[in-house]
PDB file of N, CA and C in Angstrom:
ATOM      1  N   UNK A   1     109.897  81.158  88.185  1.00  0.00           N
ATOM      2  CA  UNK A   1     108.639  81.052  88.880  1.00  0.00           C
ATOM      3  C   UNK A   1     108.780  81.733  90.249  1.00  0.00           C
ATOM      4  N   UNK A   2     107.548  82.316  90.762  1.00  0.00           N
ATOM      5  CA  UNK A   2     107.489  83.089  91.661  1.00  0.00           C
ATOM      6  C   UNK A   2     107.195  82.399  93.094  1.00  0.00           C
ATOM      7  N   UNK A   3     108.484  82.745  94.121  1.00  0.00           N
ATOM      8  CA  UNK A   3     108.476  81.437  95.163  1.00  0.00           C
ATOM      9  C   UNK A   3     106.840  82.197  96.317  1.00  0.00           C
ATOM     10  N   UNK A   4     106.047  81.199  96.404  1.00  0.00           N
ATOM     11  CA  UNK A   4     105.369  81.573  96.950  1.00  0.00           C
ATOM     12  C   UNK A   4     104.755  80.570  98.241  1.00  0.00           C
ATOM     13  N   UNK A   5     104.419  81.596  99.729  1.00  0.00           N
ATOM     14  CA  UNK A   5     104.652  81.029 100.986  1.00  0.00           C
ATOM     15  C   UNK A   5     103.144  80.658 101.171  1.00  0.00           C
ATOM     16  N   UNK A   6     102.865  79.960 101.353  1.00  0.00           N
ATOM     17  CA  UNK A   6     101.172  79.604 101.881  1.00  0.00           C
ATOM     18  C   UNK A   6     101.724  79.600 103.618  1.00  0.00           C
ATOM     19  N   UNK A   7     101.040  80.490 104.221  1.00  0.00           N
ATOM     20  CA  UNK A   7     100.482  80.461 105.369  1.00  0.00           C
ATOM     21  C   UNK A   7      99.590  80.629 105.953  1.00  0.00           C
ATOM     22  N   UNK A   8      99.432  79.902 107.321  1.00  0.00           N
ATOM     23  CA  UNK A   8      97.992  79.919 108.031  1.00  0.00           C
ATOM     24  C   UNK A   8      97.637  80.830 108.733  1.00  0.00           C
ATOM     25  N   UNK A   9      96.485  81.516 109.358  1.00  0.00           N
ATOM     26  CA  UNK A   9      96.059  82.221 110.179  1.00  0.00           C
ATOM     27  C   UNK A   9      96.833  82.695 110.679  1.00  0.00           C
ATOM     28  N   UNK A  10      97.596  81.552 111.956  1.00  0.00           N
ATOM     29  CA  UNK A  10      97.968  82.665 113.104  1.00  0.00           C
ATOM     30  C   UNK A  10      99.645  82.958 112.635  1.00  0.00           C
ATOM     31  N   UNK A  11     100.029  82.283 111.618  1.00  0.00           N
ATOM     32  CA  UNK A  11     101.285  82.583 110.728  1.00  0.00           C
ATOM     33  C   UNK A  11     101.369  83.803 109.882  1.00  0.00           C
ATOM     34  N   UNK A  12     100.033  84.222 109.375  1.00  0.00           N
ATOM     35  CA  UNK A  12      99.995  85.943 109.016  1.00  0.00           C
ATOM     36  C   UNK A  12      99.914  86.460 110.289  1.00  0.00           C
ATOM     37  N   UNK A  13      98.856  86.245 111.448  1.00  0.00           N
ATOM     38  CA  UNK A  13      98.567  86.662 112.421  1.00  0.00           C
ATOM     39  C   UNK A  13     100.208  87.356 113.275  1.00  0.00           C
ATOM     40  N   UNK A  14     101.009  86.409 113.608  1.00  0.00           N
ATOM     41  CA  UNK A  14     102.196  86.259 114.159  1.00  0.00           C
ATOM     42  C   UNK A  14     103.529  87.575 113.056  1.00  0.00           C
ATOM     43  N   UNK A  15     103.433  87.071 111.932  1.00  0.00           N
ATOM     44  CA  UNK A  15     104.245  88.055 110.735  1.00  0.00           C
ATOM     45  C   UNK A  15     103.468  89.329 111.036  1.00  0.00           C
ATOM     46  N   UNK A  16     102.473  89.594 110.968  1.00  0.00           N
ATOM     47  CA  UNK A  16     101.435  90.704 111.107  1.00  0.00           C
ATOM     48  C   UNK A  16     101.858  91.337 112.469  1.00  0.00           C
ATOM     49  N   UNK A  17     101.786  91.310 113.548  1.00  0.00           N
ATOM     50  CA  UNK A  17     102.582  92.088 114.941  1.00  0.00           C
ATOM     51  C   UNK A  17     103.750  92.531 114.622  1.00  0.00           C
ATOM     52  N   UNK A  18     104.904  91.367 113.837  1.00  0.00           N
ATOM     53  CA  UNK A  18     105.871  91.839 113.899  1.00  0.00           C
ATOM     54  C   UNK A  18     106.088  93.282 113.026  1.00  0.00           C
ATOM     55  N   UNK A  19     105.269  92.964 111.757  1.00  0.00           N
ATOM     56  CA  UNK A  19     105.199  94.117 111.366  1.00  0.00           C
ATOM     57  C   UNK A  19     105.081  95.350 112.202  1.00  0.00           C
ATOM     58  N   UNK A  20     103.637  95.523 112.717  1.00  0.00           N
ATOM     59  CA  UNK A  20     103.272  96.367 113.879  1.00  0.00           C
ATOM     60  C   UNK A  20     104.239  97.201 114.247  1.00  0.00           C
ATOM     61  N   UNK A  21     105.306  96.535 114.580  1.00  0.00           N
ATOM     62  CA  UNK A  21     106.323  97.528 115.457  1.00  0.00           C
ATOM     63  C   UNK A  21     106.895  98.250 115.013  1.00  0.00           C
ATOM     64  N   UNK A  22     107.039  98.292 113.616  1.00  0.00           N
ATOM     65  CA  UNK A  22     108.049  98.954 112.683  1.00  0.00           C
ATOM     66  C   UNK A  22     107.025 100.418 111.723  1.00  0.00           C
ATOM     67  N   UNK A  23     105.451 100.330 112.255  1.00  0.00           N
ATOM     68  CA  UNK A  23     104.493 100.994 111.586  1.00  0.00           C
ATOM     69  C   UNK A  23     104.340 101.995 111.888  1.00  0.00           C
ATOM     70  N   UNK A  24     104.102 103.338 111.384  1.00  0.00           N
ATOM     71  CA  UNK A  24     103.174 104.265 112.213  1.00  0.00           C
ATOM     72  C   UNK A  24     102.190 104.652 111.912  1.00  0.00           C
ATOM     73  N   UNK A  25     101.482 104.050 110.417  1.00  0.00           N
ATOM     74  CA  UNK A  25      99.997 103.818 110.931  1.00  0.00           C
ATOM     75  C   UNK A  25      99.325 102.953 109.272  1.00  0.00           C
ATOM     76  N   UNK A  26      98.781 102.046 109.547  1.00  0.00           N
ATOM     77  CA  UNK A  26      98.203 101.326 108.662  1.00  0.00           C
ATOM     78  C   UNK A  26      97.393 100.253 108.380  1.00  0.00           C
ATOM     79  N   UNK A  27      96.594  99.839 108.031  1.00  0.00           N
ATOM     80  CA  UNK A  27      95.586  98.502 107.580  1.00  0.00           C
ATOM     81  C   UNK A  27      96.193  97.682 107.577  1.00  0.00           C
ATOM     82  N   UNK A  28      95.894  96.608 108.290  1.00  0.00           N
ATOM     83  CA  UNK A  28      96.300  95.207 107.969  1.00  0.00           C
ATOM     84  C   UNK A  28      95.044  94.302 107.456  1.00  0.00           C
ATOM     85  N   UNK A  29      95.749  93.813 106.551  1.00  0.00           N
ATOM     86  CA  UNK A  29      94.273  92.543 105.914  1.00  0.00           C
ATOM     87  C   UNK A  29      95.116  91.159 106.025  1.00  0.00           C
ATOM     88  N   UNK A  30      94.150  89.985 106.686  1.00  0.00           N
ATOM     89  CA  UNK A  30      94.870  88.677 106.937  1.00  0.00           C
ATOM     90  C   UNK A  30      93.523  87.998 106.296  1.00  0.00           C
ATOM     91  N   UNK A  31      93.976  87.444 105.102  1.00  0.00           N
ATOM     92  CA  UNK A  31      93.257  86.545 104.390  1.00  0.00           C
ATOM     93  C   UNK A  31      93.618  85.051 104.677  1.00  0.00           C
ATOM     94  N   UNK A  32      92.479  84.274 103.928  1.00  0.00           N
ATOM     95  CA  UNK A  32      93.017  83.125 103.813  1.00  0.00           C
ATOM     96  C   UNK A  32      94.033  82.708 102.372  1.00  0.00           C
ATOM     97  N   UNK A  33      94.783  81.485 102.372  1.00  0.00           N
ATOM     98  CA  UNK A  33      95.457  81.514 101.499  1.00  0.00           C
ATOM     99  C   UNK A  33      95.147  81.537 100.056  1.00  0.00           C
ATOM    100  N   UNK A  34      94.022  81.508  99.652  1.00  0.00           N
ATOM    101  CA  UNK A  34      93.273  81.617  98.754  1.00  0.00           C
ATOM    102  C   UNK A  34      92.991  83.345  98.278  1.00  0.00           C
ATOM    103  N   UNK A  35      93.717  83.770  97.803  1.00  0.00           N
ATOM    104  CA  UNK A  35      93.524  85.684  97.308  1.00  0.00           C
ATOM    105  C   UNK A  35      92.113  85.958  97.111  1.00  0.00           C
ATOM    106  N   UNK A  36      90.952  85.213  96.572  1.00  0.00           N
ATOM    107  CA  UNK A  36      89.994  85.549  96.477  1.00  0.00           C
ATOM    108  C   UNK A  36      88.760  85.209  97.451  1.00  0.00           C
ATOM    109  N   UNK A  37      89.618  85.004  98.330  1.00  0.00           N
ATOM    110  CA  UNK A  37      88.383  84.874 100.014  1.00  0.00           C
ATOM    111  C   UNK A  37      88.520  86.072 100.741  1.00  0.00           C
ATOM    112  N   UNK A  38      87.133  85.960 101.700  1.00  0.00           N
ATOM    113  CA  UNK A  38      87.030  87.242 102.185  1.00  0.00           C
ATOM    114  C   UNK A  38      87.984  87.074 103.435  1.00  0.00           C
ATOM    115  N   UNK A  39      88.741  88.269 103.759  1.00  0.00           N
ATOM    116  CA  UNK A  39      89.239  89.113 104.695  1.00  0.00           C
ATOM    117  C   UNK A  39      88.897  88.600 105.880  1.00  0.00           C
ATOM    118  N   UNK A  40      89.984  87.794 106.949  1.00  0.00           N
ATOM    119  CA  UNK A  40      89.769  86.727 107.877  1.00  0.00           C
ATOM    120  C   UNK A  40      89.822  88.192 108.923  1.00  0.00           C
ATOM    121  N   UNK A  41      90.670  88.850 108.921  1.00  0.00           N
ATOM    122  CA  UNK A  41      90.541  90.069 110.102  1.00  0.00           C
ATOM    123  C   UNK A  41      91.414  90.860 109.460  1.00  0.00           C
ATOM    124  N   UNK A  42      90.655  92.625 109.584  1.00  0.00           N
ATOM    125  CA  UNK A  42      90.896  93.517 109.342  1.00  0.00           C
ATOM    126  C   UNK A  42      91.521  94.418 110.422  1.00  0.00           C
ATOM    127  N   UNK A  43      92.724  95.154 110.553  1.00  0.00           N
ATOM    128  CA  UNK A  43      92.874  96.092 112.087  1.00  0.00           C
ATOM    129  C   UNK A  43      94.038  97.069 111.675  1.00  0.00           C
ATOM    130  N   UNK A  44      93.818  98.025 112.158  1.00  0.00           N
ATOM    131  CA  UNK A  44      94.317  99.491 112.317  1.00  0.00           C
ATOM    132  C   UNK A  44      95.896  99.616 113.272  1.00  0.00           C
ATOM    133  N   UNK A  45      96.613  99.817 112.754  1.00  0.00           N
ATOM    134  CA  UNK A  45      97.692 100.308 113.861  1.00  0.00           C
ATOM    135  C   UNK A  45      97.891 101.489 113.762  1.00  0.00           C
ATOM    136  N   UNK A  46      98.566 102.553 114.723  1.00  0.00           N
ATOM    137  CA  UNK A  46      99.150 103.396 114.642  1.00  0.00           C
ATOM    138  C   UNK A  46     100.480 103.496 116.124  1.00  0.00           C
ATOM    139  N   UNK A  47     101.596 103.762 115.102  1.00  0.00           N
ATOM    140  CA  UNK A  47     102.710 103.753 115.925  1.00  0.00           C
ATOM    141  C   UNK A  47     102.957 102.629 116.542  1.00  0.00           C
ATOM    142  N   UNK A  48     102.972 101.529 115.911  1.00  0.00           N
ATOM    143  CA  UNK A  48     103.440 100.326 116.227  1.00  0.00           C
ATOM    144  C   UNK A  48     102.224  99.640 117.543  1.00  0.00           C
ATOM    145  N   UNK A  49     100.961 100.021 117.369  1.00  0.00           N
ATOM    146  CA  UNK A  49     100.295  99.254 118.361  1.00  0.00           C
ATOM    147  C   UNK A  49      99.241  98.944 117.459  1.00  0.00           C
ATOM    148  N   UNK A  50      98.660  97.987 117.989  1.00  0.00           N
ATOM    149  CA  UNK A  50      96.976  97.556 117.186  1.00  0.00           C
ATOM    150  C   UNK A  50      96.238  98.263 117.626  1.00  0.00           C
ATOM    151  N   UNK A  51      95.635  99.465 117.389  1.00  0.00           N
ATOM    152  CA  UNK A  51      94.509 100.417 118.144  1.00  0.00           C
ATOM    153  C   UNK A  51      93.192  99.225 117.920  1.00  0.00           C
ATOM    154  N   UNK A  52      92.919  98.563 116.912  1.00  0.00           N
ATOM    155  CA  UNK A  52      91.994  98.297 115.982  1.00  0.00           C
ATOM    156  C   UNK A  52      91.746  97.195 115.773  1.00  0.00           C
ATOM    157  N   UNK A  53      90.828  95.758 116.144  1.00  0.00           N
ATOM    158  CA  UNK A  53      90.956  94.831 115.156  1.00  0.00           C
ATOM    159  C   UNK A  53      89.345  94.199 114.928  1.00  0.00           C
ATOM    160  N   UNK A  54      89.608  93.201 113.493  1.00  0.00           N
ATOM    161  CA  UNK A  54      88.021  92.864 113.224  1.00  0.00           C
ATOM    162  C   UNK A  54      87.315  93.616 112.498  1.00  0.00           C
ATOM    163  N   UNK A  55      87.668  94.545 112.153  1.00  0.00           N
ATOM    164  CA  UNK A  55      86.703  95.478 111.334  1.00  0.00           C
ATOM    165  C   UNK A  55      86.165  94.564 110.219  1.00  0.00           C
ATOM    166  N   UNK A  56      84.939  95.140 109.830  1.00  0.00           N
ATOM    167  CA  UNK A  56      84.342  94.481 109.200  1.00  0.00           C
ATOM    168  C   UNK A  56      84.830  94.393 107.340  1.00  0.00           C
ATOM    169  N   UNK A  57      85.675  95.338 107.137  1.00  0.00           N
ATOM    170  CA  UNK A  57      85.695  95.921 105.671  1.00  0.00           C
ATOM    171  C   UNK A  57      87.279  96.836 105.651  1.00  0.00           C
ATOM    172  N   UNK A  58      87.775  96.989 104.219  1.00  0.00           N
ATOM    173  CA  UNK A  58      88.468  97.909 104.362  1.00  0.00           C
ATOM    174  C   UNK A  58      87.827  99.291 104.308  1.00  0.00           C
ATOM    175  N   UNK A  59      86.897  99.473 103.779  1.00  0.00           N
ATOM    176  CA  UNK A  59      86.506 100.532 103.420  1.00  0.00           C
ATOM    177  C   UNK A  59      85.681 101.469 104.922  1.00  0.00           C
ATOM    178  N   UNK A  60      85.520 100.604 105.876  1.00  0.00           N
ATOM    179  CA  UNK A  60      85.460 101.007 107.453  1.00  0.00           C
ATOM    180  C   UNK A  60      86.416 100.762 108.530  1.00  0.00           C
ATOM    181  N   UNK A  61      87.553 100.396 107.636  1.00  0.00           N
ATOM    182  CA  UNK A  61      88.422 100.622 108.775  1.00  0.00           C
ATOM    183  C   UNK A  61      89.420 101.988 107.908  1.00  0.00           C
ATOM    184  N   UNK A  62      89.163 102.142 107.056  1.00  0.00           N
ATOM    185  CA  UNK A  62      89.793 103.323 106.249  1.00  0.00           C
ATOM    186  C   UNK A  62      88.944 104.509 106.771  1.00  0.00           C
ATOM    187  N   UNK A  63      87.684 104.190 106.588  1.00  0.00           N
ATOM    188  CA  UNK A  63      86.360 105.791 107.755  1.00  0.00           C
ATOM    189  C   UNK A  63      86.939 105.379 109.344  1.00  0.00           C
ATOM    190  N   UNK A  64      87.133 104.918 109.526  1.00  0.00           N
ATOM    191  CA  UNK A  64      87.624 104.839 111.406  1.00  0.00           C
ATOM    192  C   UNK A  64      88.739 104.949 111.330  1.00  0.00           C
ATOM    193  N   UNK A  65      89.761 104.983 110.578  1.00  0.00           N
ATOM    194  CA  UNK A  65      91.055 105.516 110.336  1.00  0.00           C
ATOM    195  C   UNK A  65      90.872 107.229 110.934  1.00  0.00           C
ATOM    196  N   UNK A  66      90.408 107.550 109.649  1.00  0.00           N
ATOM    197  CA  UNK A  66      90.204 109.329 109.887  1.00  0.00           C
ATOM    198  C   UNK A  66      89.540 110.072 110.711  1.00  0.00           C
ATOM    199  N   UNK A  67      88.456 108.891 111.321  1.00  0.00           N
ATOM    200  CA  UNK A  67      87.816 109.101 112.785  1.00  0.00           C
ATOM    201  C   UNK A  67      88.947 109.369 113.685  1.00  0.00           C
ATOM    202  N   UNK A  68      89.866 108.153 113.615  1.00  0.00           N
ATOM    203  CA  UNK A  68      91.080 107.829 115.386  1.00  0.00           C
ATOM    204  C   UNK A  68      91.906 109.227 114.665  1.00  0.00           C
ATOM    205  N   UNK A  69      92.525 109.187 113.459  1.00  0.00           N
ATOM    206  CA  UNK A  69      92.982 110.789 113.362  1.00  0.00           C
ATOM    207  C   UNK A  69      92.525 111.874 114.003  1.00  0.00           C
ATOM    208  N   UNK A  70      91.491 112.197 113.692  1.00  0.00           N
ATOM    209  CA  UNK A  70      90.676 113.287 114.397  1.00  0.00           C
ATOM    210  C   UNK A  70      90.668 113.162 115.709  1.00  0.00           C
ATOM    211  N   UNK A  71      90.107 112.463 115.972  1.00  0.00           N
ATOM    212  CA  UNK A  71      89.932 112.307 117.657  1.00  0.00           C
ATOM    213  C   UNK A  71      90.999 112.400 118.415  1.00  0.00           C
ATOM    214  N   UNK A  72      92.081 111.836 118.072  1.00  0.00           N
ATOM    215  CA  UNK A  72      93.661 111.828 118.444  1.00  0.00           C
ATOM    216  C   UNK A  72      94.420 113.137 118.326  1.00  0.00           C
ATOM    217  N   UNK A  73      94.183 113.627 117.468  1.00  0.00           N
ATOM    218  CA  UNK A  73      94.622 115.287 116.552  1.00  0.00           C
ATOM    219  C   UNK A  73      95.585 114.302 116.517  1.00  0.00           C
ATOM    220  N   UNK A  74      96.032 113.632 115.297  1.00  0.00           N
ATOM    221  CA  UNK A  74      97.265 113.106 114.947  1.00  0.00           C
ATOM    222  C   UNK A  74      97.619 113.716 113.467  1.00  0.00           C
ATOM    223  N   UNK A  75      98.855 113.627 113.349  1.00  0.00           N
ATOM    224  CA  UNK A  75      99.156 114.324 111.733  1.00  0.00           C
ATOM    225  C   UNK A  75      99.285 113.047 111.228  1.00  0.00           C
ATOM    226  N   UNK A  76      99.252 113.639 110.021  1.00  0.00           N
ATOM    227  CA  UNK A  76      99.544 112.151 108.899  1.00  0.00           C
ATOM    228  C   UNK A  76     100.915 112.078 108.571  1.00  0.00           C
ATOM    229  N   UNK A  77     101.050 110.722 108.681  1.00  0.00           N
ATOM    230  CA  UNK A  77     102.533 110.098 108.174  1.00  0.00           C
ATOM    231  C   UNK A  77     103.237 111.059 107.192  1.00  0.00           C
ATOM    232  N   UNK A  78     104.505 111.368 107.974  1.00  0.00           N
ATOM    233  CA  UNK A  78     105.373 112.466 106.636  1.00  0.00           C
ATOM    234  C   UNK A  78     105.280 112.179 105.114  1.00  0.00           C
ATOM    235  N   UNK A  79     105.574 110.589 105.171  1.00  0.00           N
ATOM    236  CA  UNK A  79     105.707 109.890 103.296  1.00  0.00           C
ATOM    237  C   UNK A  79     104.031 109.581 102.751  1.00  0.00           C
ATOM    238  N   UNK A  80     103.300 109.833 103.626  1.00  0.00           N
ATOM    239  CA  UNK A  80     101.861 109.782 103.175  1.00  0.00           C
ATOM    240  C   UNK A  80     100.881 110.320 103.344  1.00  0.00           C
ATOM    241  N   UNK A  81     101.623 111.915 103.848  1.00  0.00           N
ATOM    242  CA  UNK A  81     100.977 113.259 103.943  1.00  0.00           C
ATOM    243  C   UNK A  81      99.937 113.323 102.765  1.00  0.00           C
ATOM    244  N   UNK A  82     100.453 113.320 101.665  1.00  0.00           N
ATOM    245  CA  UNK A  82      99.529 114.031 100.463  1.00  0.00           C
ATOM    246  C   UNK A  82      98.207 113.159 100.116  1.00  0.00           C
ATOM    247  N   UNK A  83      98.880 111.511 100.241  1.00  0.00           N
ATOM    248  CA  UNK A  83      97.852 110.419  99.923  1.00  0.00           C
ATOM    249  C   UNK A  83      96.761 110.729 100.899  1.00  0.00           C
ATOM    250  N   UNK A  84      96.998 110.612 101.954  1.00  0.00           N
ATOM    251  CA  UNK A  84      96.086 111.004 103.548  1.00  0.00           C
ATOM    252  C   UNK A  84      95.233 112.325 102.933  1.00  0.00           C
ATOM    253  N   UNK A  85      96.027 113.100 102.492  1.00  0.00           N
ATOM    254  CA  UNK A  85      95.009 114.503 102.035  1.00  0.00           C
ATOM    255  C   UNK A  85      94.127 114.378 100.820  1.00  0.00           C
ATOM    256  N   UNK A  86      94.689 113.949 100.170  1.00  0.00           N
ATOM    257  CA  UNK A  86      93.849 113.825  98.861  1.00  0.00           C
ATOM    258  C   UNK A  86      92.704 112.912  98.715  1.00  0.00           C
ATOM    259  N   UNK A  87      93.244 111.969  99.765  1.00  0.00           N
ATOM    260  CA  UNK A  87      91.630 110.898 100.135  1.00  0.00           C
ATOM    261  C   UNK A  87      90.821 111.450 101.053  1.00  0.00           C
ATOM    262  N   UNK A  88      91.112 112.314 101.779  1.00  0.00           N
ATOM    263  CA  UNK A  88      90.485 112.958 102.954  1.00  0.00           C
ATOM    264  C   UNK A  88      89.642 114.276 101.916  1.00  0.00           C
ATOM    265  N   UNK A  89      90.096 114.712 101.187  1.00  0.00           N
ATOM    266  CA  UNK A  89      89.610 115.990 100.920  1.00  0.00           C
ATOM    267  C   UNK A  89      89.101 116.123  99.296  1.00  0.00           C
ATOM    268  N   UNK A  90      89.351 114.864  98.649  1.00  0.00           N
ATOM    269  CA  UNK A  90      88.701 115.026  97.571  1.00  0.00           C
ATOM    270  C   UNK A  90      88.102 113.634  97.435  1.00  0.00           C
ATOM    271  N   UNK A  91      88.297 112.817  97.652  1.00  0.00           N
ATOM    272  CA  UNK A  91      87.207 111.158  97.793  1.00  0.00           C
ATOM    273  C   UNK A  91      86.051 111.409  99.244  1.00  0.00           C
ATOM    274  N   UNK A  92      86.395 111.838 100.280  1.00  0.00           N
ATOM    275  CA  UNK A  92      85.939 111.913 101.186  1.00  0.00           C
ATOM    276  C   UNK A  92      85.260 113.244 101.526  1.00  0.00           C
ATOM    277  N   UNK A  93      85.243 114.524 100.779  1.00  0.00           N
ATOM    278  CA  UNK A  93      85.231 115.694 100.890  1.00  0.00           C
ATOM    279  C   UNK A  93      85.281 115.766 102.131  1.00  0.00           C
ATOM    280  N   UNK A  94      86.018 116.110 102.820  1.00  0.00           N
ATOM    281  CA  UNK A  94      86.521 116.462 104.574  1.00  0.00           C
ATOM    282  C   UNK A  94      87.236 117.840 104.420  1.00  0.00           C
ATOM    283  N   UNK A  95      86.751 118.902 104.956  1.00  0.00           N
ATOM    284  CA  UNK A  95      87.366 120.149 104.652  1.00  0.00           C
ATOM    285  C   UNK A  95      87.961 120.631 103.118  1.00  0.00           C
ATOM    286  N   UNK A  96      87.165 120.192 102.284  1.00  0.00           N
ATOM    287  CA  UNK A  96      88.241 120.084 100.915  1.00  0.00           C
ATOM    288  C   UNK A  96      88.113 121.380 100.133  1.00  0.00           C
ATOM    289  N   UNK A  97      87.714 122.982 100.960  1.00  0.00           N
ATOM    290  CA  UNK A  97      88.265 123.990 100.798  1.00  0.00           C
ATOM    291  C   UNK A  97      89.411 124.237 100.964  1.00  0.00           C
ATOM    292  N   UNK A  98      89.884 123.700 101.952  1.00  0.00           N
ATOM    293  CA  UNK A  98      91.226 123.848 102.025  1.00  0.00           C
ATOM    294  C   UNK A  98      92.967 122.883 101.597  1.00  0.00           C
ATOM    295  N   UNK A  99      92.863 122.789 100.194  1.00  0.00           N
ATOM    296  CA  UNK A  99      93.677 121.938 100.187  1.00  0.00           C
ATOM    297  C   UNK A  99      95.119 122.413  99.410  1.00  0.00           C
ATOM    298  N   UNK A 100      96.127 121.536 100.013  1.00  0.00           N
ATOM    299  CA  UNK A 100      97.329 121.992  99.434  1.00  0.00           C
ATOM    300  C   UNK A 100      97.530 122.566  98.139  1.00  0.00           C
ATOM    301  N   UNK A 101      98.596 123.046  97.427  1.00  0.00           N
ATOM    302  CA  UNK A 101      98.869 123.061  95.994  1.00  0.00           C
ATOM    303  C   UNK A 101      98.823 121.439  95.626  1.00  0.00           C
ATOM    304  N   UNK A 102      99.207 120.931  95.668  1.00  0.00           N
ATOM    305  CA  UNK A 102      99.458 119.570  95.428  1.00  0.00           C
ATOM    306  C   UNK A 102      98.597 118.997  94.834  1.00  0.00           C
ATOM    307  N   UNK A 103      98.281 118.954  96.034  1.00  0.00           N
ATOM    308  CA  UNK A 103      96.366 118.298  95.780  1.00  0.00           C
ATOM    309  C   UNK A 103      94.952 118.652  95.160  1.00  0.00           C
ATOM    310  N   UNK A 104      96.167 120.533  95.552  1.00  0.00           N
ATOM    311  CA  UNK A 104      94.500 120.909  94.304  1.00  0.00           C
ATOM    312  C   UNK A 104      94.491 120.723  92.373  1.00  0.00           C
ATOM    313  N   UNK A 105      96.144 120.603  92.542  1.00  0.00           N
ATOM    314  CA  UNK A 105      96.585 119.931  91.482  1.00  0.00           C
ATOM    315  C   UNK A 105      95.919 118.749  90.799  1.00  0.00           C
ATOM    316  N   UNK A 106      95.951 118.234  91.746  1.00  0.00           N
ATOM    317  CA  UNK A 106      95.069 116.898  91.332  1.00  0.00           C
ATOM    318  C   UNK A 106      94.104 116.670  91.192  1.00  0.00           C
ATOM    319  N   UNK A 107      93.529 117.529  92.508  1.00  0.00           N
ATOM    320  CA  UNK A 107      91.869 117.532  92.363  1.00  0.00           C
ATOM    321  C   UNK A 107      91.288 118.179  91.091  1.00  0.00           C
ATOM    322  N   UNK A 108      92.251 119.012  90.449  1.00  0.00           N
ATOM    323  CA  UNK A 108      91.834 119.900  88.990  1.00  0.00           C
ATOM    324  C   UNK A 108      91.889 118.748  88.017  1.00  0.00           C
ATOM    325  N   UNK A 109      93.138 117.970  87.747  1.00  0.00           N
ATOM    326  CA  UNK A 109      93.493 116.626  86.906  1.00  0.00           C
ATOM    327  C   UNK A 109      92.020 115.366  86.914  1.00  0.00           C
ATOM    328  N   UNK A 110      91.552 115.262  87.918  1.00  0.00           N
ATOM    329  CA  UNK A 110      90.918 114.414  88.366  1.00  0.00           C
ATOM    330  C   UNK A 110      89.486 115.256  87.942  1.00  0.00           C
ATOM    331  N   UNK A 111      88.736 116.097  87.339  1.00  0.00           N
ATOM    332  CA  UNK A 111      87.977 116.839  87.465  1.00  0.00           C
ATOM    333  C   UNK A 111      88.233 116.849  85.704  1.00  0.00           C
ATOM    334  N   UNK A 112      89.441 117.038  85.571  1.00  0.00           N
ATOM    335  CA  UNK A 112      88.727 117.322  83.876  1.00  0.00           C
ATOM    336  C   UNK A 112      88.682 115.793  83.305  1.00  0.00           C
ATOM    337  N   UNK A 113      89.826 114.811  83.833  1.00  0.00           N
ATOM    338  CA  UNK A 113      89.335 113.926  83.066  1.00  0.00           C
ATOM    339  C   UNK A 113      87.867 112.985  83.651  1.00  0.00           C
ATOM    340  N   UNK A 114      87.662 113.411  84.657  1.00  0.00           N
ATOM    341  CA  UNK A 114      86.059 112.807  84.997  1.00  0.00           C
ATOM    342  C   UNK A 114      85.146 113.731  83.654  1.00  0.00           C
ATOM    343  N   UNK A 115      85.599 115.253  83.482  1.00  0.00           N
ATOM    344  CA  UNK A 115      84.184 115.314  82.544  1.00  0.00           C
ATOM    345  C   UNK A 115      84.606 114.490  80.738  1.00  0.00           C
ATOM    346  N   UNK A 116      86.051 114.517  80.403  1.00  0.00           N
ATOM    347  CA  UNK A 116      86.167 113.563  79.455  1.00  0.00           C
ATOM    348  C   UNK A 116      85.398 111.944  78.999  1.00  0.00           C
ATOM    349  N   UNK A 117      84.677 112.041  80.246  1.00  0.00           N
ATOM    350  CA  UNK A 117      84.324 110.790  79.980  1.00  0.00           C
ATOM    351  C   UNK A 117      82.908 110.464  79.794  1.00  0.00           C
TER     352      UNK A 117
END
């Protein structure tokens, strides 16, 4: 059986910073202990600081993600270069003339089996 920790608020809250420091850039979601409740606070780090907190959604703190990118001229994380691109440029169409081999790889993969269906 799978050992599992119930903690409170400021006990994710508290685990959650520590994380922080070790980040250079990512979503945090602090639920309640219950997996199927909504999202007690949502917030953004980059480079080990909270730029971000409270957002209402992941799905707007993921668009204000690529906002603080931009605005920052920050590059994307070395190990999550491609993920960063491929959501940026083919979910998000954001410049998505221009995209790696990689990705246009995918974006081709992702294109035929959308018309398969």
């Amino acid at each position: 059986m799978k050992n599992v920790q119930v903690m409170d608020q400021a006990d994710q809250r508290e685990e959650a910073e520590r994380e922080f420091e070790k980040t250079t850039m990512a979503f945090f979601v602090i639920r309640e202990s219950d997996a199927l409740s909504c999202a007690l606070g949502i917030s953004i780090v980059t480079d080990g600081v909270e730029v971000l907190n409270e957002l209402l959604s992941v799905a707007c703190a993921c668009a204000i993600m690529f906002g603080h990118i931009y605005a920052l001229n920050l590059k994307y994380p070395e190990g999550l270069k491609y993920t960063f691109e491929a959501f940026q440029k083919i979910i998000m169409d954001i410049e998505s003339k221009q995209m790696s081999r990689r990705v246009q790889n995918l974006s081709s993969k992702l294109q035929e089996y959308i018309c398969f269906l």
